[in-house]
PDB file of N, CA and C in Angstrom:
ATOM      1  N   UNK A   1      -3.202   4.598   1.029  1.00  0.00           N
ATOM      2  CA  UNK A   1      -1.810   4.401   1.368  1.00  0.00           C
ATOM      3  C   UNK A   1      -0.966   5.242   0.413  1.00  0.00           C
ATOM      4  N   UNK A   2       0.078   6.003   0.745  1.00  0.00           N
ATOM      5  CA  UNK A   2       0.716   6.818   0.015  1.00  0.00           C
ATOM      6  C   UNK A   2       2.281   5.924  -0.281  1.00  0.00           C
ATOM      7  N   UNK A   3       2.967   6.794  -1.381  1.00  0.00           N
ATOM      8  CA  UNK A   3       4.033   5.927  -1.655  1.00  0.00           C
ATOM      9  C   UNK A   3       4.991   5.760  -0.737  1.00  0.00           C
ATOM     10  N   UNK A   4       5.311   6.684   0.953  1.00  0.00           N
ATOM     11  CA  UNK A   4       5.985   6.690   1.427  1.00  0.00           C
ATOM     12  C   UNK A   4       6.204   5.145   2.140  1.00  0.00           C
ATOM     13  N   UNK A   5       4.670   5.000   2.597  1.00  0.00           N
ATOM     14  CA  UNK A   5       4.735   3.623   3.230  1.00  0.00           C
ATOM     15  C   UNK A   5       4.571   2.534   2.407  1.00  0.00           C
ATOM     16  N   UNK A   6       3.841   2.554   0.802  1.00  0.00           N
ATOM     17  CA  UNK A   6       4.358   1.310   0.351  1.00  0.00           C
ATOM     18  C   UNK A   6       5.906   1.379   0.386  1.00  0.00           C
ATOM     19  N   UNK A   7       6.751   2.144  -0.078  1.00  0.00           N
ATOM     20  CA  UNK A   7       8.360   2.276   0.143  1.00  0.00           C
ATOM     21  C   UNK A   7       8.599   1.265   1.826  1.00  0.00           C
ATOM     22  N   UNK A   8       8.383   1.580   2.487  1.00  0.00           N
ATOM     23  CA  UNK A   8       8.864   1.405   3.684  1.00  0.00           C
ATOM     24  C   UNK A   8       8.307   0.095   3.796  1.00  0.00           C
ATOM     25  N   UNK A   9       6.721  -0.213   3.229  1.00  0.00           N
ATOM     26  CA  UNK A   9       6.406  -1.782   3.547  1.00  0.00           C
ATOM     27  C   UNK A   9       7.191  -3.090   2.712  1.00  0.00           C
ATOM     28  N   UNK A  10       7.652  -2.357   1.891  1.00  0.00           N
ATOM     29  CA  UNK A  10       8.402  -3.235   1.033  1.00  0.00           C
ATOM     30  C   UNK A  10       9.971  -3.724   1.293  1.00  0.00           C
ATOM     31  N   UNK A  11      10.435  -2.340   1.976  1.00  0.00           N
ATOM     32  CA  UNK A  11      11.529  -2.486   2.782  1.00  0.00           C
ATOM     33  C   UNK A  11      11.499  -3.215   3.930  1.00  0.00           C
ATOM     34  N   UNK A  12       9.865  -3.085   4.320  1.00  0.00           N
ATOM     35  CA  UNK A  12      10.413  -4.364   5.217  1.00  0.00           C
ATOM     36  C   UNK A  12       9.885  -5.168   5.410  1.00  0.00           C
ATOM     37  N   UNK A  13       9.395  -6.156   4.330  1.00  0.00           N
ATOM     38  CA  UNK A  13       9.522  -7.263   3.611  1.00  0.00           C
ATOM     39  C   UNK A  13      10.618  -7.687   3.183  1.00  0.00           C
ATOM     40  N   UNK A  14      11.056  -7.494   2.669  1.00  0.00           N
ATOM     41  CA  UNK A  14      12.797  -7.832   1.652  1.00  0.00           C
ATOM     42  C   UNK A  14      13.614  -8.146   2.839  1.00  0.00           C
ATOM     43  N   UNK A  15      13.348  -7.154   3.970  1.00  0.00           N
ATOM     44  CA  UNK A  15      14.048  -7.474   5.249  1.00  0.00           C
ATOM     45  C   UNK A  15      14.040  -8.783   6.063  1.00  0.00           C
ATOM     46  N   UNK A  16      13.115  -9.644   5.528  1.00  0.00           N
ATOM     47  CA  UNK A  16      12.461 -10.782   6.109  1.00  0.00           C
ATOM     48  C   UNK A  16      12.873 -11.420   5.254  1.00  0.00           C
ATOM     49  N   UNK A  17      13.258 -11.431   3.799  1.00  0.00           N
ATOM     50  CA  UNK A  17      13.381 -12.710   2.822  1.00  0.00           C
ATOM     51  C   UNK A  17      14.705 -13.444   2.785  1.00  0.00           C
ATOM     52  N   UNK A  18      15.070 -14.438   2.877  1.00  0.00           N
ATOM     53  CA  UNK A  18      15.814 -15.618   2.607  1.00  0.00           C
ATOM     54  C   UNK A  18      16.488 -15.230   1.238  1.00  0.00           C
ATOM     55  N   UNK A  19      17.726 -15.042   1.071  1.00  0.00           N
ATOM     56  CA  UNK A  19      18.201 -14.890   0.312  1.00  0.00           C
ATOM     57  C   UNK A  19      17.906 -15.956  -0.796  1.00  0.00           C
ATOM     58  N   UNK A  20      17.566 -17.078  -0.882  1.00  0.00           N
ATOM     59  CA  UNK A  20      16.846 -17.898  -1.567  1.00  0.00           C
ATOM     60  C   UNK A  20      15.742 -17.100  -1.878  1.00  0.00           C
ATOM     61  N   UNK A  21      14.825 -16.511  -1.443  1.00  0.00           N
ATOM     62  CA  UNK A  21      13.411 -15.917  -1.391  1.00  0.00           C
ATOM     63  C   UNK A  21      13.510 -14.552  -2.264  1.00  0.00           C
ATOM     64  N   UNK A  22      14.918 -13.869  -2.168  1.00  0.00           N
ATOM     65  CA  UNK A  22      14.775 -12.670  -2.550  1.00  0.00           C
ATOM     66  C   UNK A  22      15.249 -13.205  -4.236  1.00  0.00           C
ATOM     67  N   UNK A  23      16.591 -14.040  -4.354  1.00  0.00           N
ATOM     68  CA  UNK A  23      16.696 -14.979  -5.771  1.00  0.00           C
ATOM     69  C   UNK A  23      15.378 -14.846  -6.425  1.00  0.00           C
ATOM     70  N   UNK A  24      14.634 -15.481  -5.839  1.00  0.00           N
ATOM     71  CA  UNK A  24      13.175 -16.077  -6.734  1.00  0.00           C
ATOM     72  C   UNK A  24      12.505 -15.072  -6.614  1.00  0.00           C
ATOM     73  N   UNK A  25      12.492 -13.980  -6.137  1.00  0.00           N
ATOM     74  CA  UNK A  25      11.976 -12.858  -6.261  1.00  0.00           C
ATOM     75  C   UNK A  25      12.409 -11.806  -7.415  1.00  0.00           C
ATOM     76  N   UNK A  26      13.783 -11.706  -7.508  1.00  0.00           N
ATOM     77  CA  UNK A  26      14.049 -11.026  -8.554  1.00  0.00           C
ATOM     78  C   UNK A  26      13.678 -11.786  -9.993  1.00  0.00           C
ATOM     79  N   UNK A  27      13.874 -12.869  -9.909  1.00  0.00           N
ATOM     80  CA  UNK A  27      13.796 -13.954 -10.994  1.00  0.00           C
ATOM     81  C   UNK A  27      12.099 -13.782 -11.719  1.00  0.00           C
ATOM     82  N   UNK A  28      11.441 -13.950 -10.890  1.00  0.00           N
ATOM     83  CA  UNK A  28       9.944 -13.258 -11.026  1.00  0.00           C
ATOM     84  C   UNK A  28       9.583 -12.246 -11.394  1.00  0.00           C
ATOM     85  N   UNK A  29      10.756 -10.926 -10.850  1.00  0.00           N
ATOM     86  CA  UNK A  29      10.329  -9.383 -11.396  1.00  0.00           C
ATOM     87  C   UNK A  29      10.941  -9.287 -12.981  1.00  0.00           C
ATOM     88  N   UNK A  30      12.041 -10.164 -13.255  1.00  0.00           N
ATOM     89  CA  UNK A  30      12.400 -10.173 -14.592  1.00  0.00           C
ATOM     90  C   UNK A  30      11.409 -11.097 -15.394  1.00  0.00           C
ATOM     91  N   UNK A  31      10.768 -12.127 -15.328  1.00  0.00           N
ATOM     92  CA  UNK A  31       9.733 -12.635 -15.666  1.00  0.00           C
ATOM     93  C   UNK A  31       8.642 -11.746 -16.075  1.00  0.00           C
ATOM     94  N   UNK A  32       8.447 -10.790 -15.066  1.00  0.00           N
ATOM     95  CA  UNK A  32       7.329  -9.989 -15.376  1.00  0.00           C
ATOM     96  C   UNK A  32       7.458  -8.932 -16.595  1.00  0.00           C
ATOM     97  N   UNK A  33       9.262  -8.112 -15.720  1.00  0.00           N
ATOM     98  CA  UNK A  33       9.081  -6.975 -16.835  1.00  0.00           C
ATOM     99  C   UNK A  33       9.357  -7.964 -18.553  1.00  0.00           C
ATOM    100  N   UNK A  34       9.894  -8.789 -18.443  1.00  0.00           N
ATOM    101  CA  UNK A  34      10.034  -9.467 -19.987  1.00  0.00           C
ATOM    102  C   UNK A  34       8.270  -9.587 -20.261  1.00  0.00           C
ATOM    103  N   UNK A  35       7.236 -10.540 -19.817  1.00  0.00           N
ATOM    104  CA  UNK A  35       6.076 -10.427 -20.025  1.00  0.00           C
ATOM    105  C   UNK A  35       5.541  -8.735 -20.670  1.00  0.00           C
ATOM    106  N   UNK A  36       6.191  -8.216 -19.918  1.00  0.00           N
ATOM    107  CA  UNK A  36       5.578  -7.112 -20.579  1.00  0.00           C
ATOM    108  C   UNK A  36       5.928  -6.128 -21.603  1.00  0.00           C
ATOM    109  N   UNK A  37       7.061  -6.215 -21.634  1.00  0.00           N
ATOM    110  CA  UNK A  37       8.210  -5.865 -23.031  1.00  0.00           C
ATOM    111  C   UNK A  37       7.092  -6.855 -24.294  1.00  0.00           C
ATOM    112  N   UNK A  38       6.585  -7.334 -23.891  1.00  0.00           N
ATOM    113  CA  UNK A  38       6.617  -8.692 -25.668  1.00  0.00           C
ATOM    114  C   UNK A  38       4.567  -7.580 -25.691  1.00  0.00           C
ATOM    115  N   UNK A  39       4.719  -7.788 -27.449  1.00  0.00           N
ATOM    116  CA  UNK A  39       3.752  -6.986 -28.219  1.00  0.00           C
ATOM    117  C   UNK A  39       2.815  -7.714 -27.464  1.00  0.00           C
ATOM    118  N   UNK A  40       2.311  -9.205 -27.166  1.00  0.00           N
ATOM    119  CA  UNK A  40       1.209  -9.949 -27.302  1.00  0.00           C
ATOM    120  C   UNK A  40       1.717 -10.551 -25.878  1.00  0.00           C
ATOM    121  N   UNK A  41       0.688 -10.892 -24.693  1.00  0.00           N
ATOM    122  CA  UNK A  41       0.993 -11.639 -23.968  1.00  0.00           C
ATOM    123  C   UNK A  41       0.345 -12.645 -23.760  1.00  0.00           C
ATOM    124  N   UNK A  42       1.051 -14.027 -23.475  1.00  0.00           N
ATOM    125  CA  UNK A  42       0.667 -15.920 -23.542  1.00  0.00           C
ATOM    126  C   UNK A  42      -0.358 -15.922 -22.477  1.00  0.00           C
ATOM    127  N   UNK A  43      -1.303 -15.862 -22.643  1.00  0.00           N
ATOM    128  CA  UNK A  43      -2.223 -16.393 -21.401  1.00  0.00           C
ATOM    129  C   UNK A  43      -1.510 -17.291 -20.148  1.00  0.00           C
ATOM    130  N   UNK A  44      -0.991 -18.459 -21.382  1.00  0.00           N
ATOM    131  CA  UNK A  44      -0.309 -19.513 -20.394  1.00  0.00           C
ATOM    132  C   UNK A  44       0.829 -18.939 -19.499  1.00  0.00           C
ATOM    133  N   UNK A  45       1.444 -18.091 -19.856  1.00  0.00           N
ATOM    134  CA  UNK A  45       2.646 -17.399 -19.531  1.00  0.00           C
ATOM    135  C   UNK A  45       2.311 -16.666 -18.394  1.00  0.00           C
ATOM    136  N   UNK A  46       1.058 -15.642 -18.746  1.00  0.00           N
ATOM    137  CA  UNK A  46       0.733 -14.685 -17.476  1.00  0.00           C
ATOM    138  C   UNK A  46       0.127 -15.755 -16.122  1.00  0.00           C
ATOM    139  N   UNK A  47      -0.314 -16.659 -16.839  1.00  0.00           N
ATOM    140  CA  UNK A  47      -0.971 -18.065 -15.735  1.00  0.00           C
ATOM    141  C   UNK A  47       0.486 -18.426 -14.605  1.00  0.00           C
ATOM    142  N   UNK A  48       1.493 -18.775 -15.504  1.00  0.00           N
ATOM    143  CA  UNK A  48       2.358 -19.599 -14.565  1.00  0.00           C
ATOM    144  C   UNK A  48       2.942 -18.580 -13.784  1.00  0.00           C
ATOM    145  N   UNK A  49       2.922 -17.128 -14.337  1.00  0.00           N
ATOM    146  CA  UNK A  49       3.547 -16.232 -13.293  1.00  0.00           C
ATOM    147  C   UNK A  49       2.843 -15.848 -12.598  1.00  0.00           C
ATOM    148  N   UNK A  50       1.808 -15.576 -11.952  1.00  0.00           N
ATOM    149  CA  UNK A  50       0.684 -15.601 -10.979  1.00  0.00           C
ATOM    150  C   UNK A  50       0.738 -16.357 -10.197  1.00  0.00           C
ATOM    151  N   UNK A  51       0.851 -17.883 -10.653  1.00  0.00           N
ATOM    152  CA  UNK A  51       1.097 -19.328  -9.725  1.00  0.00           C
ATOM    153  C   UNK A  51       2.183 -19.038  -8.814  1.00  0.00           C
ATOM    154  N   UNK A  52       3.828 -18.749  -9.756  1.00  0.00           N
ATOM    155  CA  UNK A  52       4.917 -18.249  -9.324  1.00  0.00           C
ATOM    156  C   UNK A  52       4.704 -17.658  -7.957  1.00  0.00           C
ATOM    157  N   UNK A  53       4.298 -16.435  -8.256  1.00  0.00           N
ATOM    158  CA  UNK A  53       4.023 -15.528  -7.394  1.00  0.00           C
ATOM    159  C   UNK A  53       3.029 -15.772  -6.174  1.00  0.00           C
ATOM    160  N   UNK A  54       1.930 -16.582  -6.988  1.00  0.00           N
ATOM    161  CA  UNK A  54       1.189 -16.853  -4.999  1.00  0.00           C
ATOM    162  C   UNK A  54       2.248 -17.858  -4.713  1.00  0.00           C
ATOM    163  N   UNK A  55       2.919 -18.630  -5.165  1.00  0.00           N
ATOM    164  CA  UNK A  55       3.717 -19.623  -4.316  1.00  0.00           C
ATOM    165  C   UNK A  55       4.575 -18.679  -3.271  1.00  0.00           C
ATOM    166  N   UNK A  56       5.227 -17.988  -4.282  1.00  0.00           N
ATOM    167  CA  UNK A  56       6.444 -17.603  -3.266  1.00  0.00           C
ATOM    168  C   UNK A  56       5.689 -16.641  -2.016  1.00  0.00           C
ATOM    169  N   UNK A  57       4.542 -15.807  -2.170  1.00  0.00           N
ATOM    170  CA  UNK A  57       3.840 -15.561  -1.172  1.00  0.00           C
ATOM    171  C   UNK A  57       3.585 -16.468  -0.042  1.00  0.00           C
ATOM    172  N   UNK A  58       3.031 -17.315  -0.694  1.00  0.00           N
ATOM    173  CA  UNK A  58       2.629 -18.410   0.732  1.00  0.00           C
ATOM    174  C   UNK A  58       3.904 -18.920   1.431  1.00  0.00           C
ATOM    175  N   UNK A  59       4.934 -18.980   0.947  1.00  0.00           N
ATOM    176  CA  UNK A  59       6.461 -19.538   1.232  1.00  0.00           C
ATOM    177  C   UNK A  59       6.580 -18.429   2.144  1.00  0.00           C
ATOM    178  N   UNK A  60       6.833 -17.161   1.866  1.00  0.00           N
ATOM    179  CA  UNK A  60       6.668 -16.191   2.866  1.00  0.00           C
ATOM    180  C   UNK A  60       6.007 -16.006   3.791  1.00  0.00           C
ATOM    181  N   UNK A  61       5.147 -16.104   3.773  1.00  0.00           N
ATOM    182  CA  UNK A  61       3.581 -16.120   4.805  1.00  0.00           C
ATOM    183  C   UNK A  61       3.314 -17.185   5.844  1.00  0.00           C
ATOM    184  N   UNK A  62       4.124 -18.516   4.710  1.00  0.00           N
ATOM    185  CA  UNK A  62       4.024 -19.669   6.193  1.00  0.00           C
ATOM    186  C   UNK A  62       5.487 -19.455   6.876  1.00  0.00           C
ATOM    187  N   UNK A  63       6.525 -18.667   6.131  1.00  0.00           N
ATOM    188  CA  UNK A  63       7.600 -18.834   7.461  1.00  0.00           C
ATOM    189  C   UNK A  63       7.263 -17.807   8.429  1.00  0.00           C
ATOM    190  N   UNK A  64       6.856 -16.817   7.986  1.00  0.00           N
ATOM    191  CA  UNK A  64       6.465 -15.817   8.478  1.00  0.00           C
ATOM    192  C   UNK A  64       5.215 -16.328  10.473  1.00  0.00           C
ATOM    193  N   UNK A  65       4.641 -17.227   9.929  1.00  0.00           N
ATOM    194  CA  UNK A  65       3.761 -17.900  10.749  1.00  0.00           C
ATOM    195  C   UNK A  65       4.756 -18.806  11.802  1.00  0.00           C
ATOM    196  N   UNK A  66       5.074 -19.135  10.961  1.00  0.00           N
ATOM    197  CA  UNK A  66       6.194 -20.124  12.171  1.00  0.00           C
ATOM    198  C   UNK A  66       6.943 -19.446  13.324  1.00  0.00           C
ATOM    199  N   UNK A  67       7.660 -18.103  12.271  1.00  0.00           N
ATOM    200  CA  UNK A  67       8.218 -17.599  13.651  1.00  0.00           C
ATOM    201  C   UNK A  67       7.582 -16.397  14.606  1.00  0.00           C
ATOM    202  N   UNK A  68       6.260 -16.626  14.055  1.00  0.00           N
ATOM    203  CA  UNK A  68       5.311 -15.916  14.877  1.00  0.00           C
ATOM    204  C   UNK A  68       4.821 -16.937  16.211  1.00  0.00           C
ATOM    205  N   UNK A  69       4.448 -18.215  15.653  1.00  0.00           N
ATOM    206  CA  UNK A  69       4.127 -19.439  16.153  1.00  0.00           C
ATOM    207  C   UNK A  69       5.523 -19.933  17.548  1.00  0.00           C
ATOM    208  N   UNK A  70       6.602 -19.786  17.305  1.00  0.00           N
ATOM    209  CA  UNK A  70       7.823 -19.835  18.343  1.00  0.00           C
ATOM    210  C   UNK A  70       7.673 -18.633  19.220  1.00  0.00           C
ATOM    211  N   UNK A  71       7.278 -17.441  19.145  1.00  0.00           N
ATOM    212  CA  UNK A  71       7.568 -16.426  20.180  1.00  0.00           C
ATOM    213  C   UNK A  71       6.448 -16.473  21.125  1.00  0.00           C
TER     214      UNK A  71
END
């Protein structure tokens, strides 16, 4: 996959998110880049942001299903 279409798959994703969804999305990407700014990283820390992150996936994925599930 080249960068053109991750660009474009991502665009349209974001296109699908709940402004609630995209919130907790940015909230997560600052989570991350801070994780990675710091000299040493918390195990526990990289743990809960992983969790973070499959959550809000599956949050995506099951609405995503639903309104696949209505058409």
């Amino acid at each position: 996959m080249n960068v053109t279409e991750n660009e474009f798959d991502a665009g349209a994703i974001l296109g699908h998110l709940t402004d609630a969804q995209r919130q907790h999305l940015n909230a997560l990407d600052a989570a991350f880049a801070d994780l990675l700014a710091r000299p040493a990283m918390n195990p526990a820390a990289v743990e809960r942001l992983a969790d973070a992150i499959v959550s809000l996936y599956d949050e995506i994925a099951d609405a995503r299903s639903g309104r696949e599930n209505r058409v």
